[in-house]
N, C-alpha and C. Protein backbone atom coordinates (compact mmCIF):
# COMPACT_ATOMS: atom_id res chain seq x y z
N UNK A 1 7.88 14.03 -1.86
CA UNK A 1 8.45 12.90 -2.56
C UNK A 1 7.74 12.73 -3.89
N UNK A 2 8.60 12.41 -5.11
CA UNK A 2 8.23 12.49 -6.09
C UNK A 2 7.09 11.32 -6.05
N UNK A 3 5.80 11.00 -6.92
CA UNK A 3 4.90 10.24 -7.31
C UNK A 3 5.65 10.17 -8.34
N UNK A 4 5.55 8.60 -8.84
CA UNK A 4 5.95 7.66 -10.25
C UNK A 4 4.64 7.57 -11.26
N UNK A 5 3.10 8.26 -10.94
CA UNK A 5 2.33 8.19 -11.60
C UNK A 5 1.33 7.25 -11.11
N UNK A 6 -0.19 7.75 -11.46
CA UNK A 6 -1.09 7.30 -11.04
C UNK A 6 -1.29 5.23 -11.05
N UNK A 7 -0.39 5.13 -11.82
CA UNK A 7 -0.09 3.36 -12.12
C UNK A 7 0.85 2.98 -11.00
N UNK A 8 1.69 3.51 -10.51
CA UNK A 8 2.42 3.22 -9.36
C UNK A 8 2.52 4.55 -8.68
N UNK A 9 1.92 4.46 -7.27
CA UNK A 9 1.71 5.65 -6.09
C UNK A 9 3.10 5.50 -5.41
N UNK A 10 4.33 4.64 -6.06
CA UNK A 10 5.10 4.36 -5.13
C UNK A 10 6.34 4.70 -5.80
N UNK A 11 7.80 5.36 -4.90
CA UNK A 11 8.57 5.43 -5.17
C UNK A 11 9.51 3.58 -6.03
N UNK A 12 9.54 3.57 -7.64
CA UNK A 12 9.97 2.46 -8.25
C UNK A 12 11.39 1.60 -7.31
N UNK A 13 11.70 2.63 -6.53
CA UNK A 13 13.37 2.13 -5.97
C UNK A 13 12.53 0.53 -4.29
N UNK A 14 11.16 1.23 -4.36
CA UNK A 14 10.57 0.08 -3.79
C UNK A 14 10.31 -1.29 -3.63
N UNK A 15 10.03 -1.14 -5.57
CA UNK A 15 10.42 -2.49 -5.67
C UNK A 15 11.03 -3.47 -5.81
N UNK A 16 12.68 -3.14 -5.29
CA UNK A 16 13.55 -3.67 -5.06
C UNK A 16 14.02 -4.22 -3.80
N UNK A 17 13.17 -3.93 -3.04
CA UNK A 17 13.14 -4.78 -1.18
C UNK A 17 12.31 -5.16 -0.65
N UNK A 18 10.58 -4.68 -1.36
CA UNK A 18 9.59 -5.23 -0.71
C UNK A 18 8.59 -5.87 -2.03
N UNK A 19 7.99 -6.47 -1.59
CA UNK A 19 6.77 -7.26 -2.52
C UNK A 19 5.58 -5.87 -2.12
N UNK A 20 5.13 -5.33 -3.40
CA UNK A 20 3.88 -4.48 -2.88
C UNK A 20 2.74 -4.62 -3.42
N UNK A 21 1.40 -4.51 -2.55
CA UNK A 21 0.37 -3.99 -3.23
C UNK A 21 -0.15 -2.77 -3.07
N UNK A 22 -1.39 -2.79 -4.45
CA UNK A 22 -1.72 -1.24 -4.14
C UNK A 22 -3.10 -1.90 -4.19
N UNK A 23 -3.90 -1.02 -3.01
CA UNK A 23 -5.17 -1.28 -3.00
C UNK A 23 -5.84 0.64 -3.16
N UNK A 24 -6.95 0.44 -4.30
CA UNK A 24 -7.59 1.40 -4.49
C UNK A 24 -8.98 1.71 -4.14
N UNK A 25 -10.05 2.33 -3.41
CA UNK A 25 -10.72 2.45 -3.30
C UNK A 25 -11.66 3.69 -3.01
N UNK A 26 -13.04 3.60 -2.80
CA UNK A 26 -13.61 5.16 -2.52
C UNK A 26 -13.25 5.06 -1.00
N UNK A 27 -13.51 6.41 -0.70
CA UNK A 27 -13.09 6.42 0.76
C UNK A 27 -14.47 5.72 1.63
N UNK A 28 -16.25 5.59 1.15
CA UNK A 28 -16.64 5.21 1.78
C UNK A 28 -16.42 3.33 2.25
N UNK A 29 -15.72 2.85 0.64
CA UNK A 29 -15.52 1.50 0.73
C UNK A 29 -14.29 1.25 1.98
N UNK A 30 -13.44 2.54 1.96
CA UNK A 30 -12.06 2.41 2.82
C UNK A 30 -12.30 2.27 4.36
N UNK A 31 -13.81 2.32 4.77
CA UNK A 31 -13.92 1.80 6.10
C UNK A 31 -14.32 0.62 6.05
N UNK A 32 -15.24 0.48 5.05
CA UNK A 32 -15.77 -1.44 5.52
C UNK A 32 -15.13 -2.15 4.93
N UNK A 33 -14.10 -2.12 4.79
CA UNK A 33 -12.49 -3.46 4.80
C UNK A 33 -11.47 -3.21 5.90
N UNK A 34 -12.11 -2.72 6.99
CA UNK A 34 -11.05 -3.26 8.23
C UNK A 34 -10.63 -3.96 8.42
N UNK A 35 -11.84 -5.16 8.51
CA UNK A 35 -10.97 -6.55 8.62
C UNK A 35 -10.13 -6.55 7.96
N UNK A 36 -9.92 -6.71 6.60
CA UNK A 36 -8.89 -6.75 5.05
C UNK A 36 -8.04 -6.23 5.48
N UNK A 37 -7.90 -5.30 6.44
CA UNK A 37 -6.44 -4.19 6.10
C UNK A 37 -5.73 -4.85 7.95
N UNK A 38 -6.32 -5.62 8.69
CA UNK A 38 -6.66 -5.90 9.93
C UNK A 38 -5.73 -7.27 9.64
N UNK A 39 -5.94 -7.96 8.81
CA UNK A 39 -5.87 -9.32 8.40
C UNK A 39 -4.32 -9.44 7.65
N UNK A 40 -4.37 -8.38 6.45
CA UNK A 40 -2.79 -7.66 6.10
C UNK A 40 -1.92 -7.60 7.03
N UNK A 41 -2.14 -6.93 7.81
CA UNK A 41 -1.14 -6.44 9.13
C UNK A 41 -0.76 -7.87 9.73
N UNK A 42 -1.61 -8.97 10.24
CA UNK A 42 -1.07 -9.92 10.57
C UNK A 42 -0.25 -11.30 10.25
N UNK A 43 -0.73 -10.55 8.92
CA UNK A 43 0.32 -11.51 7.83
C UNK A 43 1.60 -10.31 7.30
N UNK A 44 1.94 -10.09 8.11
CA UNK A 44 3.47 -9.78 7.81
C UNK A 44 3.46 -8.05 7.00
N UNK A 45 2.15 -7.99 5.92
CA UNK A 45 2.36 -6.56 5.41
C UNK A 45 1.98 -5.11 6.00
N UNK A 46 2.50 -4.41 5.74
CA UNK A 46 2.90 -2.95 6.47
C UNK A 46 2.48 -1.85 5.48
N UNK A 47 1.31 -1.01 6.06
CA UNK A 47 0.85 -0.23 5.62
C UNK A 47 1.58 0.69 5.36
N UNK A 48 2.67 1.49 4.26
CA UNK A 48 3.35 2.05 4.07
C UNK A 48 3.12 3.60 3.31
N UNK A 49 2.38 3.79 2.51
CA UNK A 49 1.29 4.84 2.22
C UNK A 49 0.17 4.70 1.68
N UNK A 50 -0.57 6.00 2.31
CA UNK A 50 -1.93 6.38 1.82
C UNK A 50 -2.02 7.52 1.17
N UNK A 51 -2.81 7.97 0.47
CA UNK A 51 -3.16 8.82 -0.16
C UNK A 51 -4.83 9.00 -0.66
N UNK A 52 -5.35 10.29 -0.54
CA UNK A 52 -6.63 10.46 -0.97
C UNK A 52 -6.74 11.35 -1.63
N UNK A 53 -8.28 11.34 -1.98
CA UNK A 53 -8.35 12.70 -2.90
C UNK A 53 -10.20 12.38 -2.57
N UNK A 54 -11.46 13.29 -3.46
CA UNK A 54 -12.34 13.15 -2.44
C UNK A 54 -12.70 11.71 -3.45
N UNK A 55 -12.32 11.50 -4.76
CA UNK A 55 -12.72 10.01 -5.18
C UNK A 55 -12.46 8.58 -4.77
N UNK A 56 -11.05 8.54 -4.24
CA UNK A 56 -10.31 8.05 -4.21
C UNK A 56 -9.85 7.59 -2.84
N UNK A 57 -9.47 6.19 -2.48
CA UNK A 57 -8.02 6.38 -1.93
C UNK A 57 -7.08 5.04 -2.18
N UNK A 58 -5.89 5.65 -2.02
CA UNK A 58 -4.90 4.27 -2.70
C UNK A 58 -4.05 4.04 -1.79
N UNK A 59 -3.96 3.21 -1.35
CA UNK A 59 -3.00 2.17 -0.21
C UNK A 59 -2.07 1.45 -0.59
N UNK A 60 -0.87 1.44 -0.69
CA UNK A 60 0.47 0.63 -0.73
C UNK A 60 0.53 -0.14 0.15
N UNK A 61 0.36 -1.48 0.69
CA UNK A 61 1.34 -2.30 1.22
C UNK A 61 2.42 -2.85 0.51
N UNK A 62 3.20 -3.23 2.27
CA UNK A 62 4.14 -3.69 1.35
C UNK A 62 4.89 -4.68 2.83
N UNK A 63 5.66 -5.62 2.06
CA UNK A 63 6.23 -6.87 2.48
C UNK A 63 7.54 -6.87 1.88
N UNK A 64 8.88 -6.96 3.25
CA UNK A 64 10.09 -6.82 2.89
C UNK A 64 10.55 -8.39 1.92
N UNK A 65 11.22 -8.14 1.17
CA UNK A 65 11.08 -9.53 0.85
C UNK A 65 12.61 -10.31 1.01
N UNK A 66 12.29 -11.55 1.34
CA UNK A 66 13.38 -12.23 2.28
C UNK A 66 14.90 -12.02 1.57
N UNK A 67 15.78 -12.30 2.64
CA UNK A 67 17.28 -12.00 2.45
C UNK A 67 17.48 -10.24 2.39
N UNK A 68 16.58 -9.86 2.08
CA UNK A 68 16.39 -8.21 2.50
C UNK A 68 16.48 -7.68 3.93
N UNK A 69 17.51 -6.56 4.28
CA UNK A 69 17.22 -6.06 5.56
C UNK A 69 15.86 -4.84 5.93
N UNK A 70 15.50 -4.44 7.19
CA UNK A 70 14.25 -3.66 7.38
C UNK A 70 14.54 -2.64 7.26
């Protein structure tokens, strides 16, 4: 699947049904925010992709946004 560029990890046709974030981080920071990503999940947003590299990693959530189907 095409990448839209390092400013958006996400296909643009996305942001037309869900509210998203992108969370970026090193991969050692990407374990000690469990809670954070723990806490996401129970408020409604859905881990939708990841991606790494060995600097990096970038996380999309995302939240359908209302009057939208799933």
């Amino acid at each position: 699947m095409k990448n839209d560029g390092p400013e958006r990890p996400y296909p643009v046709k996305w942001e037309s049904v869900a509210h998203l974030r992108v969370f970026r981080t090193s991969p050692g920071e990407w374990a000690k925010v469990v809670t954070w990503r723990a806490d996401m999940l129970k408020r409604g947003w859905r881990l939708l992709r990841v991606s790494s590299d060995a600097e990096e990693i970038v996380a999309v959530f995302g939240k359908t946004k209302i009057g939208q189907s799933t």
